[in-house]
Protein backbone atom coordinates (compact mmCIF):
# COMPACT_ATOMS: atom_id res chain seq x y z
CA UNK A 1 -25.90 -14.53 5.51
CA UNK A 2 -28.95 -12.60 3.98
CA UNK A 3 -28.36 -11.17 0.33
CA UNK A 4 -28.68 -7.74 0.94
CA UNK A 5 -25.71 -6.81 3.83
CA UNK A 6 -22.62 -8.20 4.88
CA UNK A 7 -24.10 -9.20 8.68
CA UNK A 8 -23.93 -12.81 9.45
CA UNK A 9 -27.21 -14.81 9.67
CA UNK A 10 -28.79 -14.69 12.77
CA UNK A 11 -29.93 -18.45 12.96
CA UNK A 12 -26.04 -19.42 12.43
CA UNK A 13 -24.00 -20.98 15.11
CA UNK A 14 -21.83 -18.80 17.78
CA UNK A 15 -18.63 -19.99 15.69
CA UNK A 16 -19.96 -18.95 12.22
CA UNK A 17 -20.44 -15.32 14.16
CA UNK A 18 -17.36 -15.01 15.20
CA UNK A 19 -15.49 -16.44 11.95
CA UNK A 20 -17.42 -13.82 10.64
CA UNK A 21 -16.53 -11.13 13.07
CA UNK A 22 -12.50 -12.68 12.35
CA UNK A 23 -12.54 -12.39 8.34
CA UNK A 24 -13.82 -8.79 8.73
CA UNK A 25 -10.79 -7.91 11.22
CA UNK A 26 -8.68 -8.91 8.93
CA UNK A 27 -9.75 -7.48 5.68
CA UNK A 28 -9.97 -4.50 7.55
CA UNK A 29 -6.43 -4.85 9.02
CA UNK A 30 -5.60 -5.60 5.18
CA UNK A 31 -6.91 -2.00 3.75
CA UNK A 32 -5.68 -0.31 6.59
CA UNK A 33 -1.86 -1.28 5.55
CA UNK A 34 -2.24 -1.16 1.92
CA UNK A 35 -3.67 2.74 2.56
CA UNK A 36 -0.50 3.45 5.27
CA UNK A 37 1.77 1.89 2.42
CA UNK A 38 0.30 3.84 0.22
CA UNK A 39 0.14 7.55 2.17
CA UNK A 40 3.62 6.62 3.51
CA UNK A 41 5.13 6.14 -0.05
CA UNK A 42 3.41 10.02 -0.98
CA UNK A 43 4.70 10.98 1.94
CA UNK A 44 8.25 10.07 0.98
CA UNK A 45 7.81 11.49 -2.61
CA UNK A 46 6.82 14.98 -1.22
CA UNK A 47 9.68 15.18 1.30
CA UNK A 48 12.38 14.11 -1.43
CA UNK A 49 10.69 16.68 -3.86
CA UNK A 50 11.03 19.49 -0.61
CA UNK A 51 14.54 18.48 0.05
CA UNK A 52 15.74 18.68 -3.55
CA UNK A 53 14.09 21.96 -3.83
CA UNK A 54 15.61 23.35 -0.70
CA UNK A 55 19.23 22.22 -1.69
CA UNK A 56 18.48 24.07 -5.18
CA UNK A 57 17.67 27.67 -3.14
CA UNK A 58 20.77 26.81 -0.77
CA UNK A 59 22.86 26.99 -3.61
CA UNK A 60 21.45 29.57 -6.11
CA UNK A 61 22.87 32.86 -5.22
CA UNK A 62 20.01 35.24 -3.66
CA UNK A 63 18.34 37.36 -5.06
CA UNK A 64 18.12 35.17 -8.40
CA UNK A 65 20.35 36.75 -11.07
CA UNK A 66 18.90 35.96 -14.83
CA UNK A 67 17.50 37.40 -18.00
CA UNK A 68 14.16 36.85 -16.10
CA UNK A 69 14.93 38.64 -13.32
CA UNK A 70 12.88 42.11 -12.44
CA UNK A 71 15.43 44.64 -13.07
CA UNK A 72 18.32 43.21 -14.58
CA UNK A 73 19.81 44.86 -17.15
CA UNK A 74 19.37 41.85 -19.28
CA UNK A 75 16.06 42.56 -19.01
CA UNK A 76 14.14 44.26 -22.36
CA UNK A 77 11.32 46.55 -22.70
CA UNK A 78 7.82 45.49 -22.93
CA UNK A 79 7.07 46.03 -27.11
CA UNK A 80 3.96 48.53 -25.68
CA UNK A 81 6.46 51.00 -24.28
């Protein structure tokens, strides 16, 4: 192999090639399911985040009642009024 790339040496037999050629596959094959794993597991964290949040508006009544809420009568007067 030469020092400066990854490429296989030109001069080396057909078998050292394809060795070569092999180890790459496989590292590749390697990343490839560690970054599936990976997107998979956010993935699963985003959809269980969406879910819990969609059971939380199925239950709340609608429109939100609260001391935050625009309107109520909870509600007090801005201090520049």
């Amino acid at each position: 192999m030469t020092a400066t790339n990854d490429a296989p040496d030109p001069s080396a037999p057909a078998q050292d090639r394809w060795q070569h050629i092999e180890d790459r596959l496989a590292a590749i094959e390697l990343r490839i399911r560690d970054q599936s794993t990976a997107a998979l597991t956010t993935l699963d964290t985003h959809l269980a985040r969406l879910d819990a949040l969609r059971r939380r508006l199925a239950t709340q009544p609608w429109p939100p009642q609260g001391p935050d809420t625009p309107g109520s009568p909870d509600r007090r007067p801005c201090p520049s009024a």
